[in-house]
Protein backbone atom coordinates (compact mmCIF):
# COMPACT_ATOMS: atom_id res chain seq x y z
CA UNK A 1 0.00 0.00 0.00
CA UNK A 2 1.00 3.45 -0.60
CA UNK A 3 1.91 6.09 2.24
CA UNK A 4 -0.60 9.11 1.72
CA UNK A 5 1.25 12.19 0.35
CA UNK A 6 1.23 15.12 2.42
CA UNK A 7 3.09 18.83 1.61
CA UNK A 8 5.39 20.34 3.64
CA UNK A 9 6.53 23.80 3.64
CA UNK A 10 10.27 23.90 5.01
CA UNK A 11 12.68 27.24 5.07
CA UNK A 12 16.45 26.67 5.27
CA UNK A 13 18.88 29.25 7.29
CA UNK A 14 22.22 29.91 7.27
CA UNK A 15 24.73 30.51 4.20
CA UNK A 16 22.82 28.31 2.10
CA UNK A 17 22.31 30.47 -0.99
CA UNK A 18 25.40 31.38 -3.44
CA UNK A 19 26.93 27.69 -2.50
CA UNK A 20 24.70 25.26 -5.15
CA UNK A 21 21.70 24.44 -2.13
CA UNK A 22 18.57 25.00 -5.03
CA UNK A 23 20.35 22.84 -8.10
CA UNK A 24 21.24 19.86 -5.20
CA UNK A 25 18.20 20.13 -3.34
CA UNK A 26 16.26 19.74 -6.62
CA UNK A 27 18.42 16.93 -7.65
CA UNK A 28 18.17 15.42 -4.45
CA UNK A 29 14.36 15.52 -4.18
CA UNK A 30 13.91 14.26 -7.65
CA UNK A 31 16.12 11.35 -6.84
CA UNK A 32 13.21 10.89 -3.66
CA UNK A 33 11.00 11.28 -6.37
CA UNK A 34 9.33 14.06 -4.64
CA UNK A 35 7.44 16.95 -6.25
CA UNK A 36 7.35 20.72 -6.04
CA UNK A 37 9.57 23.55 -5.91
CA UNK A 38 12.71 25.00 -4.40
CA UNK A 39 13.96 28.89 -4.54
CA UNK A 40 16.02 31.56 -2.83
CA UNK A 41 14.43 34.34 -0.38
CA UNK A 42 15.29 38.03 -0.62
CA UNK A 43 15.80 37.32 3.40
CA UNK A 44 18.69 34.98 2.69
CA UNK A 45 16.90 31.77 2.99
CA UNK A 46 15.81 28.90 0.76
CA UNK A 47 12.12 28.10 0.49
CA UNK A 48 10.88 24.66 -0.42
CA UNK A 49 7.70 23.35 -1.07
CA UNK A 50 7.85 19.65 -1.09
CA UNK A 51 4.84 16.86 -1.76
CA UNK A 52 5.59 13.28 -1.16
CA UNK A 53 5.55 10.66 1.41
CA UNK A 54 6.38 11.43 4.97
CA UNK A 55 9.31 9.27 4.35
CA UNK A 56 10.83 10.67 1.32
CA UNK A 57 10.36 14.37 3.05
CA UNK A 58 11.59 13.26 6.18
CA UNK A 59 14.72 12.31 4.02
CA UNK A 60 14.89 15.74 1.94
CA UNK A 61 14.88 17.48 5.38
CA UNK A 62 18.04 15.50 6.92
CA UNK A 63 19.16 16.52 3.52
CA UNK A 64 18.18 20.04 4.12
CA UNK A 65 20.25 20.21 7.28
CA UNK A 66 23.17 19.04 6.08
CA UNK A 67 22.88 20.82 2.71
CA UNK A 68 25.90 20.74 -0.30
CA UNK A 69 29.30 21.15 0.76
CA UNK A 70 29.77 24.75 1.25
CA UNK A 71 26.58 25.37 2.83
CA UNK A 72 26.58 26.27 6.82
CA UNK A 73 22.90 25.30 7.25
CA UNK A 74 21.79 26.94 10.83
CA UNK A 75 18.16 25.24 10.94
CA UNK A 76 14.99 24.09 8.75
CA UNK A 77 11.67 25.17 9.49
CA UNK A 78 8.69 22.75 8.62
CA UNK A 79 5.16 23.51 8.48
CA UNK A 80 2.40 20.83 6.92
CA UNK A 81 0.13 22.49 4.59
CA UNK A 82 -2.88 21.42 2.66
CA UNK A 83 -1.75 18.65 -0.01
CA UNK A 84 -0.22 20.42 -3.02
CA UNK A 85 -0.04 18.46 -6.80
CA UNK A 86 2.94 19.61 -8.73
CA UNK A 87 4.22 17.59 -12.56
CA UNK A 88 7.70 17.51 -11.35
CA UNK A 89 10.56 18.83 -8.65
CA UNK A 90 11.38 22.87 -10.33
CA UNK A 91 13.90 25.19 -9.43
CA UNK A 92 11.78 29.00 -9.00
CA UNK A 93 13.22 32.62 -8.81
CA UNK A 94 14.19 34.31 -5.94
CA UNK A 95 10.76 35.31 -3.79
């Protein structure tokens, strides 16, 4: 049986933009096979919206707080939301 997909909402902080965080996190959430989207703040974080199985998000947030190699990532903030549908895993503009 399949786990129900739920949405999360997570916000990464620390020096995690100029260092590659949006291209790995989108290659490491389509490798989870999650969908959604992933994109730089004007405050300095990194937004993601993320549907999937709690297990696959579960496993893009340890990613998330770990991050690439030259990120410093301070904390992630998760919030559920209401179930999102998305085609694929995008990379957005800055917000």
């Amino acid at each position: 049986m399949t786990a129900p997909s739920e949405t999360w909402h997570l916000f990464a902080h620390g020096r995690v933009q100029g260092v590659g965080y949006r291209a790995a996190c989108e290659a490491c959430a389509t490798s989870l096979g999650l969908t959604g989207w992933v994109r730089n703040r004007t405050d300095g974080t990194v937004e993601v919206v993320a549907t999937g199985s709690p297990d696959q998000l579960a496993a893009l947030r340890r990613w998330m707080e770990q991050g690439p190699p030259a990120a410093e990532v301070a904390k992630v903030d998760q919030e559920s939301v209401a179930p999102q549908t998305f085609a694929a895993f995008t990379f957005g503009p800055t917000a």
